[in-house]
PDB file of N, CA and C in Angstrom:
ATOM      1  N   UNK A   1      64.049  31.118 160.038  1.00  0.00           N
ATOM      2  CA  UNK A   1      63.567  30.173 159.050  1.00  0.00           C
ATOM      3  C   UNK A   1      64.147  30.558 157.697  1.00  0.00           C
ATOM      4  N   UNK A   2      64.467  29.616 157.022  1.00  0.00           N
ATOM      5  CA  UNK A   2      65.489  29.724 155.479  1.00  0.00           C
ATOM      6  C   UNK A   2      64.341  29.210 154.602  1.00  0.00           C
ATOM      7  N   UNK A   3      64.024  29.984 153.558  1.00  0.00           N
ATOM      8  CA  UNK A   3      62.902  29.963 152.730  1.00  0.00           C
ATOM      9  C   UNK A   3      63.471  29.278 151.338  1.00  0.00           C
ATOM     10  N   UNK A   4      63.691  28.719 150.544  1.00  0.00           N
ATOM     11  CA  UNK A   4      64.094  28.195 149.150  1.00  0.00           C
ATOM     12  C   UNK A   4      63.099  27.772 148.469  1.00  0.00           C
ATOM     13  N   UNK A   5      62.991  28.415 146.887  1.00  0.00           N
ATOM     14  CA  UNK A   5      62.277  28.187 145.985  1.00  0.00           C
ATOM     15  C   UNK A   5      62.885  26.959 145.211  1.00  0.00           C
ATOM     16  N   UNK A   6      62.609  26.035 145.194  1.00  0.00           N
ATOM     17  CA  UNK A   6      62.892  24.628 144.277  1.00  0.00           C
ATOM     18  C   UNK A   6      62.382  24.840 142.770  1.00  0.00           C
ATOM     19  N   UNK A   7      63.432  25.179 141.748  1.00  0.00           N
ATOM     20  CA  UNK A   7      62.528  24.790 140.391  1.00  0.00           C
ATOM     21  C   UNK A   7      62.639  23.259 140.221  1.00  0.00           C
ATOM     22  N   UNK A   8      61.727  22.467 139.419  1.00  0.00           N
ATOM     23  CA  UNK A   8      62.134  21.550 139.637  1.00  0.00           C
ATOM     24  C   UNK A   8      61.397  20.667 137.655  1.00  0.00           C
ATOM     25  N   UNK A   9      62.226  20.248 137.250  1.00  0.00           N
ATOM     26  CA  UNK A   9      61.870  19.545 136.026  1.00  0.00           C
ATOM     27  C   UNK A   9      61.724  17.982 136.345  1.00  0.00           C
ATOM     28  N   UNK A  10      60.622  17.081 135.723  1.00  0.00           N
ATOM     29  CA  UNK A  10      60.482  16.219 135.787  1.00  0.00           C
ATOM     30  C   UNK A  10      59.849  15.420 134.766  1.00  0.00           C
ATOM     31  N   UNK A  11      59.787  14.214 134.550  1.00  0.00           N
ATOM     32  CA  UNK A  11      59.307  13.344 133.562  1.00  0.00           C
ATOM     33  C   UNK A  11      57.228  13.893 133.801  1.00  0.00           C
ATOM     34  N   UNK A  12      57.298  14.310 132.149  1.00  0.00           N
ATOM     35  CA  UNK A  12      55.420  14.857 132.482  1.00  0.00           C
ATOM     36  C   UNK A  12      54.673  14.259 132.078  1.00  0.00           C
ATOM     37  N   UNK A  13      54.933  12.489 132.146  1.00  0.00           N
ATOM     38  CA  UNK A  13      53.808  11.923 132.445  1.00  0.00           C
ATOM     39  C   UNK A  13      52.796  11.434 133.885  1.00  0.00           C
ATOM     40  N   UNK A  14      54.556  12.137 134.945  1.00  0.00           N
ATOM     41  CA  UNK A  14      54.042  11.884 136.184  1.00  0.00           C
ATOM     42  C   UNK A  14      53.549  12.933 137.073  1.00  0.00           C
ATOM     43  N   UNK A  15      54.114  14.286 136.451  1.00  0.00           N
ATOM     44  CA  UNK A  15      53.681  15.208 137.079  1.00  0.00           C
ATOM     45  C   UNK A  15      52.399  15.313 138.545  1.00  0.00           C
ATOM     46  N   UNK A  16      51.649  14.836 137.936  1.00  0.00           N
ATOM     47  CA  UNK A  16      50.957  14.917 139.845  1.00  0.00           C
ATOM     48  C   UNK A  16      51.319  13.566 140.735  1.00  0.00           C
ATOM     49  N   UNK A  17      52.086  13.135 140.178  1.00  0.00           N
ATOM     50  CA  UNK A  17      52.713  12.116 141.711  1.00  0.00           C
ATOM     51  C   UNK A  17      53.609  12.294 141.878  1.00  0.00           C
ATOM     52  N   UNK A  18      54.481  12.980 141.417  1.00  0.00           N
ATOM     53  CA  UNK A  18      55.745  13.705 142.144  1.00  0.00           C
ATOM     54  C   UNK A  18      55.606  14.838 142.506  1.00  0.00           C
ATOM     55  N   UNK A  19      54.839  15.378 141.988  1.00  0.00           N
ATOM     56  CA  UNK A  19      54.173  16.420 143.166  1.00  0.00           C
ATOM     57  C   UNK A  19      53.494  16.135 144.613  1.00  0.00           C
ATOM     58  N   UNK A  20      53.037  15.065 144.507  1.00  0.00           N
ATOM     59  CA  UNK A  20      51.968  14.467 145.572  1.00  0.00           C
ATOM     60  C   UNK A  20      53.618  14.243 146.374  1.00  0.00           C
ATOM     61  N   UNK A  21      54.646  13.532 145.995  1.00  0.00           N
ATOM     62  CA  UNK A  21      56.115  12.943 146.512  1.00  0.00           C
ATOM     63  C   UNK A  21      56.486  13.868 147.290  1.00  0.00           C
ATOM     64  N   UNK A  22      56.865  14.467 146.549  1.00  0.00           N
ATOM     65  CA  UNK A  22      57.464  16.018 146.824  1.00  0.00           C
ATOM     66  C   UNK A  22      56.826  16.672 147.817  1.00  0.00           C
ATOM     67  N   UNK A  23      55.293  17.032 147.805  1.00  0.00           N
ATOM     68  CA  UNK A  23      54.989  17.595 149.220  1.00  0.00           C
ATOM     69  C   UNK A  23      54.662  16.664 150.416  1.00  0.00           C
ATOM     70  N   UNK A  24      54.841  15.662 150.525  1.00  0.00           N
ATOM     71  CA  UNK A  24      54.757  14.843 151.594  1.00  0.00           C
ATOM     72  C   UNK A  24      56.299  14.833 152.022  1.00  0.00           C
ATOM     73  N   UNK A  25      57.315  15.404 151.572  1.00  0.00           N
ATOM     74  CA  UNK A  25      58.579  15.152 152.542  1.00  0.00           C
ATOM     75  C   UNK A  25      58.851  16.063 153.373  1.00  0.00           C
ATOM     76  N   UNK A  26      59.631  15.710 154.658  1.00  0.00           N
ATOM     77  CA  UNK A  26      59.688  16.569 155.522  1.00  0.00           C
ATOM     78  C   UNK A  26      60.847  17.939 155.157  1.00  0.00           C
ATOM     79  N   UNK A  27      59.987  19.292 155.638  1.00  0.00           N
ATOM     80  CA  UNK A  27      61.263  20.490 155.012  1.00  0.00           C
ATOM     81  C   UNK A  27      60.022  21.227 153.753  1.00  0.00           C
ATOM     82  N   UNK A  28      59.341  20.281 152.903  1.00  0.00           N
ATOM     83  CA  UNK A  28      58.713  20.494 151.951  1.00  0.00           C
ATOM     84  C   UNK A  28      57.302  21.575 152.416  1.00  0.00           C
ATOM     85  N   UNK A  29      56.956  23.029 152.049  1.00  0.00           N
ATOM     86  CA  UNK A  29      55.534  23.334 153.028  1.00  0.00           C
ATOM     87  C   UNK A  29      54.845  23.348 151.682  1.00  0.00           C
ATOM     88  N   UNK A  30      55.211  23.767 149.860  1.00  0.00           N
ATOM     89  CA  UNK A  30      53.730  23.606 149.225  1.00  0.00           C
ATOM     90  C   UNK A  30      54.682  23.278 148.039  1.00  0.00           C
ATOM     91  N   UNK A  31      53.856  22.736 146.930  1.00  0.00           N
ATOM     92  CA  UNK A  31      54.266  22.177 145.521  1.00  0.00           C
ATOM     93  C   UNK A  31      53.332  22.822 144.868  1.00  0.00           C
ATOM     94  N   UNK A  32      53.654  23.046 143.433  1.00  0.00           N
ATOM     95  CA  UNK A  32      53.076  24.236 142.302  1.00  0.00           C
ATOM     96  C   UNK A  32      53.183  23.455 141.594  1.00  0.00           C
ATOM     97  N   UNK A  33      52.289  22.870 140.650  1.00  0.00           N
ATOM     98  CA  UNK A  33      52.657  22.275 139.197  1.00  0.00           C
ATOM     99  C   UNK A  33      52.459  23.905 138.547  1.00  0.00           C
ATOM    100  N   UNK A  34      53.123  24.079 137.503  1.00  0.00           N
ATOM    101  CA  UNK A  34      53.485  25.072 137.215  1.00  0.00           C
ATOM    102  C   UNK A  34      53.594  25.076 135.302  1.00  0.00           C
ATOM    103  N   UNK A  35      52.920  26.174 134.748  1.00  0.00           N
ATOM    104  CA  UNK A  35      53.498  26.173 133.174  1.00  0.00           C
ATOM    105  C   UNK A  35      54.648  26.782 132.948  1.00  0.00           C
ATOM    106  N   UNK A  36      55.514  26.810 131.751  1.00  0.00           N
ATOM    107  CA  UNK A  36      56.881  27.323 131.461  1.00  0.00           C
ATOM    108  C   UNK A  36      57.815  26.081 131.525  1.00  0.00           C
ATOM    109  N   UNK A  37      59.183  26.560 131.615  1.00  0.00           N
ATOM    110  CA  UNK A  37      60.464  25.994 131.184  1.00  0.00           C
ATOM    111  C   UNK A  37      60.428  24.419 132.824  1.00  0.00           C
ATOM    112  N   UNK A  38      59.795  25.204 133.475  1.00  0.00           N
ATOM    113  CA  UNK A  38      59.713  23.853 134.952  1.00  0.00           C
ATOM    114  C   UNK A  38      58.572  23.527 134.916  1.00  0.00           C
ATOM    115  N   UNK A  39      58.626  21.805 135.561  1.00  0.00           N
ATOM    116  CA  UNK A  39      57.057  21.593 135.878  1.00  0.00           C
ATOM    117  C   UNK A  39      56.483  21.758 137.431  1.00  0.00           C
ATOM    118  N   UNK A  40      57.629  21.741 137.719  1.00  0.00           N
ATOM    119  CA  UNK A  40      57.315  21.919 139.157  1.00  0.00           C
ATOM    120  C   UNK A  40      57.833  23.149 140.278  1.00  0.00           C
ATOM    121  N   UNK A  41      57.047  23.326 141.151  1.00  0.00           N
ATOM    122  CA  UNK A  41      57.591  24.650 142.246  1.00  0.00           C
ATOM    123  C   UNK A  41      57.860  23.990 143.603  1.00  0.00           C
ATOM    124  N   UNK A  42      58.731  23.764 144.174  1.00  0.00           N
ATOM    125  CA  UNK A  42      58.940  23.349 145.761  1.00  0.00           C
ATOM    126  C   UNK A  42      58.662  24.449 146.803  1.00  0.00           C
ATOM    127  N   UNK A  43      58.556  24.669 147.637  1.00  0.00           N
ATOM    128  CA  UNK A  43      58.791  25.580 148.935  1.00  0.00           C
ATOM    129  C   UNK A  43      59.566  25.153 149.613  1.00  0.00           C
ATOM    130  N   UNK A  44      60.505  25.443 150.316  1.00  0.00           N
ATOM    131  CA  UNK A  44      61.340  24.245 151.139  1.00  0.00           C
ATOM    132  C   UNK A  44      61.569  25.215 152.737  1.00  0.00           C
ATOM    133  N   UNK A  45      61.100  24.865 153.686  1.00  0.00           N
ATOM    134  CA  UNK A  45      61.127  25.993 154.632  1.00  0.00           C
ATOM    135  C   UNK A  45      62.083  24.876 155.525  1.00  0.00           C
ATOM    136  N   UNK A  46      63.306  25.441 156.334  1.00  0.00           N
ATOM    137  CA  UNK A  46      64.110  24.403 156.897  1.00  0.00           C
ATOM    138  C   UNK A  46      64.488  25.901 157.964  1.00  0.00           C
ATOM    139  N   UNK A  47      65.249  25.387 159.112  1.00  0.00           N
ATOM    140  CA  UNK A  47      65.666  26.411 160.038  1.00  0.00           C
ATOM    141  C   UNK A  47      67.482  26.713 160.357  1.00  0.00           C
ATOM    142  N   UNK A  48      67.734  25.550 159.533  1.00  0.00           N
ATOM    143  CA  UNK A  48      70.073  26.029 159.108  1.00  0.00           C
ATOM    144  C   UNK A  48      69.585  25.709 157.621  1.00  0.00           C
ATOM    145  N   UNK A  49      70.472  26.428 156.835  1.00  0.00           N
ATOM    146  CA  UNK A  49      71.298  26.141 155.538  1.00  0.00           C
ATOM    147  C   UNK A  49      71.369  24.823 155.455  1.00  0.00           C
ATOM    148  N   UNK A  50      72.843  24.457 156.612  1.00  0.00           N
ATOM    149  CA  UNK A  50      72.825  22.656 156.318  1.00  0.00           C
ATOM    150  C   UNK A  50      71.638  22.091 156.178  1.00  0.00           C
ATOM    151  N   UNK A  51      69.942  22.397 156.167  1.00  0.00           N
ATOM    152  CA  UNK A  51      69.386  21.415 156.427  1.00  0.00           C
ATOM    153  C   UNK A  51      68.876  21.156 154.621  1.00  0.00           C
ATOM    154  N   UNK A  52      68.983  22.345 153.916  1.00  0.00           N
ATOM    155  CA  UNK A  52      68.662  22.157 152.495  1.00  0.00           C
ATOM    156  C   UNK A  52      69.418  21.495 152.073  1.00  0.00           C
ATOM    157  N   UNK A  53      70.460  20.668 152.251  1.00  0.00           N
ATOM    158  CA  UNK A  53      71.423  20.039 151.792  1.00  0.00           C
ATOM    159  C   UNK A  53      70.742  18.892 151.855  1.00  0.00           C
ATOM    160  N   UNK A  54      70.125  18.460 152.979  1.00  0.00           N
ATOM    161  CA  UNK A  54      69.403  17.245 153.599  1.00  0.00           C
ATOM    162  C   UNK A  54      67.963  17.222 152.392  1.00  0.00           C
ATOM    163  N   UNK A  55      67.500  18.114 152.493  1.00  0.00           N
ATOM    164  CA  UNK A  55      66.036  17.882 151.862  1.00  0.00           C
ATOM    165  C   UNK A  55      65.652  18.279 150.323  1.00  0.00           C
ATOM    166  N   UNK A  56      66.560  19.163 149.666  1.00  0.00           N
ATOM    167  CA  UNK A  56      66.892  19.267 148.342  1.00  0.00           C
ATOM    168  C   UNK A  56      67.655  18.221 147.970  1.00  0.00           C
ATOM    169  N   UNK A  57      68.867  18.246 148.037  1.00  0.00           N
ATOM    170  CA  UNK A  57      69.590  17.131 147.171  1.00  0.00           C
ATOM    171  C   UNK A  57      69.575  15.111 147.981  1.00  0.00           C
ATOM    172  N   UNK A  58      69.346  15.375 148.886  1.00  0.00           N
ATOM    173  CA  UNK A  58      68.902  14.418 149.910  1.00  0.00           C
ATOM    174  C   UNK A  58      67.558  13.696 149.549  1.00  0.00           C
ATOM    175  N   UNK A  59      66.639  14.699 149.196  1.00  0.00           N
ATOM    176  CA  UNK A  59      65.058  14.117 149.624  1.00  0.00           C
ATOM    177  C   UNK A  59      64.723  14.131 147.950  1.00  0.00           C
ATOM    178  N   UNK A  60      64.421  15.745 147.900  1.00  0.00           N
ATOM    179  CA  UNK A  60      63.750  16.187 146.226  1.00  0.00           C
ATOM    180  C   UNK A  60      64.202  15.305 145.294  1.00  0.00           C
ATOM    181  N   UNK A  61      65.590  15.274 145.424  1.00  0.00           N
ATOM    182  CA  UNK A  61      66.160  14.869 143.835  1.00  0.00           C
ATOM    183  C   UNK A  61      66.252  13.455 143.643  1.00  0.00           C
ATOM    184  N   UNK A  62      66.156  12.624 144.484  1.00  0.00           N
ATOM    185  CA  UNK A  62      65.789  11.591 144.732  1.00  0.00           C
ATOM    186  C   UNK A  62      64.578  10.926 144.278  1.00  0.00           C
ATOM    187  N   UNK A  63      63.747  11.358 144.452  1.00  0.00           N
ATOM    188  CA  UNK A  63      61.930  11.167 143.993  1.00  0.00           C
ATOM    189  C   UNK A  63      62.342  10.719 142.691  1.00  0.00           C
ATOM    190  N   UNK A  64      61.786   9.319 142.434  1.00  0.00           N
ATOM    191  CA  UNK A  64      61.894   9.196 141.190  1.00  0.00           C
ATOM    192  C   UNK A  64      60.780   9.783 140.041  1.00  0.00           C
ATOM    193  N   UNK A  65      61.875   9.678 139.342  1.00  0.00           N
ATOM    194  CA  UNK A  65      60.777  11.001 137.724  1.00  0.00           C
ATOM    195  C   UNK A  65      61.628  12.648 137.827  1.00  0.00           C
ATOM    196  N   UNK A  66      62.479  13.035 139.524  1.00  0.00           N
ATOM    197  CA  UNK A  66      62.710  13.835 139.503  1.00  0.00           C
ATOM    198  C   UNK A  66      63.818  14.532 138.352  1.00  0.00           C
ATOM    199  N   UNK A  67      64.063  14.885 137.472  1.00  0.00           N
ATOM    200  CA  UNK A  67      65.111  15.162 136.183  1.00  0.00           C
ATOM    201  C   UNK A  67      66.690  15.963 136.897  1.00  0.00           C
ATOM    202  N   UNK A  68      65.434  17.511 137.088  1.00  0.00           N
ATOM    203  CA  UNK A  68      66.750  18.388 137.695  1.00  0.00           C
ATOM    204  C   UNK A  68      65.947  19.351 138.188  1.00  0.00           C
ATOM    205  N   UNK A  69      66.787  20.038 139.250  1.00  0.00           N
ATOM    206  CA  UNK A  69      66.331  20.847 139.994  1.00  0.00           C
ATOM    207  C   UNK A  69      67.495  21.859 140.633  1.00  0.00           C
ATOM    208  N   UNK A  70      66.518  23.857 140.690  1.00  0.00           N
ATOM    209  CA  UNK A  70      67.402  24.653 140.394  1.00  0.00           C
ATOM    210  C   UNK A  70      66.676  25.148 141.339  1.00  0.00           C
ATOM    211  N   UNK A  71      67.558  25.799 142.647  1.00  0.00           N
ATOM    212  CA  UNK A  71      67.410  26.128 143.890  1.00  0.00           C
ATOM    213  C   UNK A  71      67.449  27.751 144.107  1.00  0.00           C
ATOM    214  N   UNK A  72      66.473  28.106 144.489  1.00  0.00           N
ATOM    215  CA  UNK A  72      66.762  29.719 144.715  1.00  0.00           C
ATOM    216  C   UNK A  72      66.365  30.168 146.123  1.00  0.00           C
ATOM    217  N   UNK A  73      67.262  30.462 147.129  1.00  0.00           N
ATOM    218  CA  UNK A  73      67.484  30.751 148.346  1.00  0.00           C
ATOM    219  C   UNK A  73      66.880  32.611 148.602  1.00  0.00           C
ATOM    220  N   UNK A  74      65.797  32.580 149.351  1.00  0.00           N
ATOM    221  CA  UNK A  74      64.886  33.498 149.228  1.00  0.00           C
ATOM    222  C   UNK A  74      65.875  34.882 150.754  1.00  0.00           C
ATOM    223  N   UNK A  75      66.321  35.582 150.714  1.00  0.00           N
ATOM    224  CA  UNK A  75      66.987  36.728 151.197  1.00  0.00           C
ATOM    225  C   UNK A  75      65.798  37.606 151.876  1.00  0.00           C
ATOM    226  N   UNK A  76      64.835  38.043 151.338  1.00  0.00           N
ATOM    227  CA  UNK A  76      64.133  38.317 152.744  1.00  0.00           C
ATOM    228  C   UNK A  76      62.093  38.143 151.848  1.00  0.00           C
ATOM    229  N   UNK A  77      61.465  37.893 153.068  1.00  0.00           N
ATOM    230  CA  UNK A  77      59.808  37.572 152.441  1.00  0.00           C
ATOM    231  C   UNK A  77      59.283  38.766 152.855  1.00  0.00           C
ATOM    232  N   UNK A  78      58.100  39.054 151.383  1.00  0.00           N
ATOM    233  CA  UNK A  78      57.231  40.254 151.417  1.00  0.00           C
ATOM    234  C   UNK A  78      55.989  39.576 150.634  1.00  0.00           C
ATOM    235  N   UNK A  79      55.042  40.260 151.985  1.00  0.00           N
ATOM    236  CA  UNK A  79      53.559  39.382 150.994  1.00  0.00           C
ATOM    237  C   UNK A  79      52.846  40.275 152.058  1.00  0.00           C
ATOM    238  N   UNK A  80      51.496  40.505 151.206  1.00  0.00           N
ATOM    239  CA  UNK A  80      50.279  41.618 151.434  1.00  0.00           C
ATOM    240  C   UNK A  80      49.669  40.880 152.876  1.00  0.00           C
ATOM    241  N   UNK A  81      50.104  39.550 153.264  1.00  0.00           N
ATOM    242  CA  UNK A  81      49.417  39.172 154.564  1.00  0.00           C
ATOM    243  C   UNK A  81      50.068  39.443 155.832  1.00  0.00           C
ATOM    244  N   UNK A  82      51.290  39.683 155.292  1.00  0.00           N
ATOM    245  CA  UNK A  82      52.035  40.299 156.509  1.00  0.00           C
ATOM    246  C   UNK A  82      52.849  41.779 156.891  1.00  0.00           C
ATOM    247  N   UNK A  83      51.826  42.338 155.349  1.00  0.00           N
ATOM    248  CA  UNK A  83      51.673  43.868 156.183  1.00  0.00           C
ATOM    249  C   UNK A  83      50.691  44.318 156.379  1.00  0.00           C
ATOM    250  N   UNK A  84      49.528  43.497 156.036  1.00  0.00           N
ATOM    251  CA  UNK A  84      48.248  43.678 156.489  1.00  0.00           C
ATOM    252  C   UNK A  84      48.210  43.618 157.982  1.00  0.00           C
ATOM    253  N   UNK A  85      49.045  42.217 158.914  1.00  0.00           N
ATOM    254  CA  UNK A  85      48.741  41.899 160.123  1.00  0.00           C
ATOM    255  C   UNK A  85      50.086  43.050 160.922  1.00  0.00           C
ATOM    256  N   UNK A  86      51.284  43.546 160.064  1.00  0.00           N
ATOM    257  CA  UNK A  86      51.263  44.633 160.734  1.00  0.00           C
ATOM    258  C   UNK A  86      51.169  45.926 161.332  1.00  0.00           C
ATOM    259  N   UNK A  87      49.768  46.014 160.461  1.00  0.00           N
ATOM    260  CA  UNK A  87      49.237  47.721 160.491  1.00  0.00           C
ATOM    261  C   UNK A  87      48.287  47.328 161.439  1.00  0.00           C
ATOM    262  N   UNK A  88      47.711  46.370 161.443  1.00  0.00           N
ATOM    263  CA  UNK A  88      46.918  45.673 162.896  1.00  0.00           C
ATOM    264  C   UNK A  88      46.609  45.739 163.771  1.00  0.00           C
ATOM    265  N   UNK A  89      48.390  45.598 164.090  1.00  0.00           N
ATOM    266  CA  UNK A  89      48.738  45.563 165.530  1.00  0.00           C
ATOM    267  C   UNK A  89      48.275  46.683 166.406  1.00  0.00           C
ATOM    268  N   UNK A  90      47.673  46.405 167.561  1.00  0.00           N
ATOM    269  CA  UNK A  90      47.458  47.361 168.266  1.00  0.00           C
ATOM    270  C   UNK A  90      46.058  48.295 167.985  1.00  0.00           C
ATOM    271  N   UNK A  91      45.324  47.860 166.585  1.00  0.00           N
ATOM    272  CA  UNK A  91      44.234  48.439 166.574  1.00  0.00           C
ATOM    273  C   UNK A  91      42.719  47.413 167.201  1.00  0.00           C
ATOM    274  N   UNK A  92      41.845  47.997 167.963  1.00  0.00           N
ATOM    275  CA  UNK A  92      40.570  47.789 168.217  1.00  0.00           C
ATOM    276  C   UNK A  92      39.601  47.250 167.032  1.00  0.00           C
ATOM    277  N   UNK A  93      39.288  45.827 167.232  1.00  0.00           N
ATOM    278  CA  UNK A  93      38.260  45.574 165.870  1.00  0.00           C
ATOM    279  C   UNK A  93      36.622  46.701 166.354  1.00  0.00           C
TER     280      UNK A  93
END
């Protein structure tokens, strides 16, 4: 699975309906309205490369209100829920 962080700028009077846009497309798993330089956060979970081609510049940028959007391709995931479930393994509740 290919993980990509979507920054994503947009017109902010619409901000929660292109968010609402945005996570209803397929490829899309969560949307962040977000403070700072972006208004928005994508998740984009796809299983080839080619398929971000399809659902970033294909799907995202498309959404109207969408401005611009700056793609960051995630190299490997670390989060406290999945070293929690693997110290786990193998123990007796």
């Amino acid at each position: 699975m290919i993980t990509s962080i979507v920054l994503i700028k947009t017109s902010t009077d619409r901000i929660p309906e292109i968010a609402e846009q945005i996570a209803a497309l397929e490829g899309v798993s969560e949307v962040y309205s977000v403070t700072g330089a972006h208004d928005l956060i994508a998740m984009v979970r796809v299983a080839r490369h080619d398929d971000l081609a399809e659902v970033i510049p294909g799907r995202i940028s498309k959404v109207p209100g969408v401005e611009s959007t700056e793609t960051h391709i995630a190299f490997r995931t670390y989060s406290q829920h999945d070293l929690e479930a693997a110290f786990a393994i193998g123990l007796d509740s």
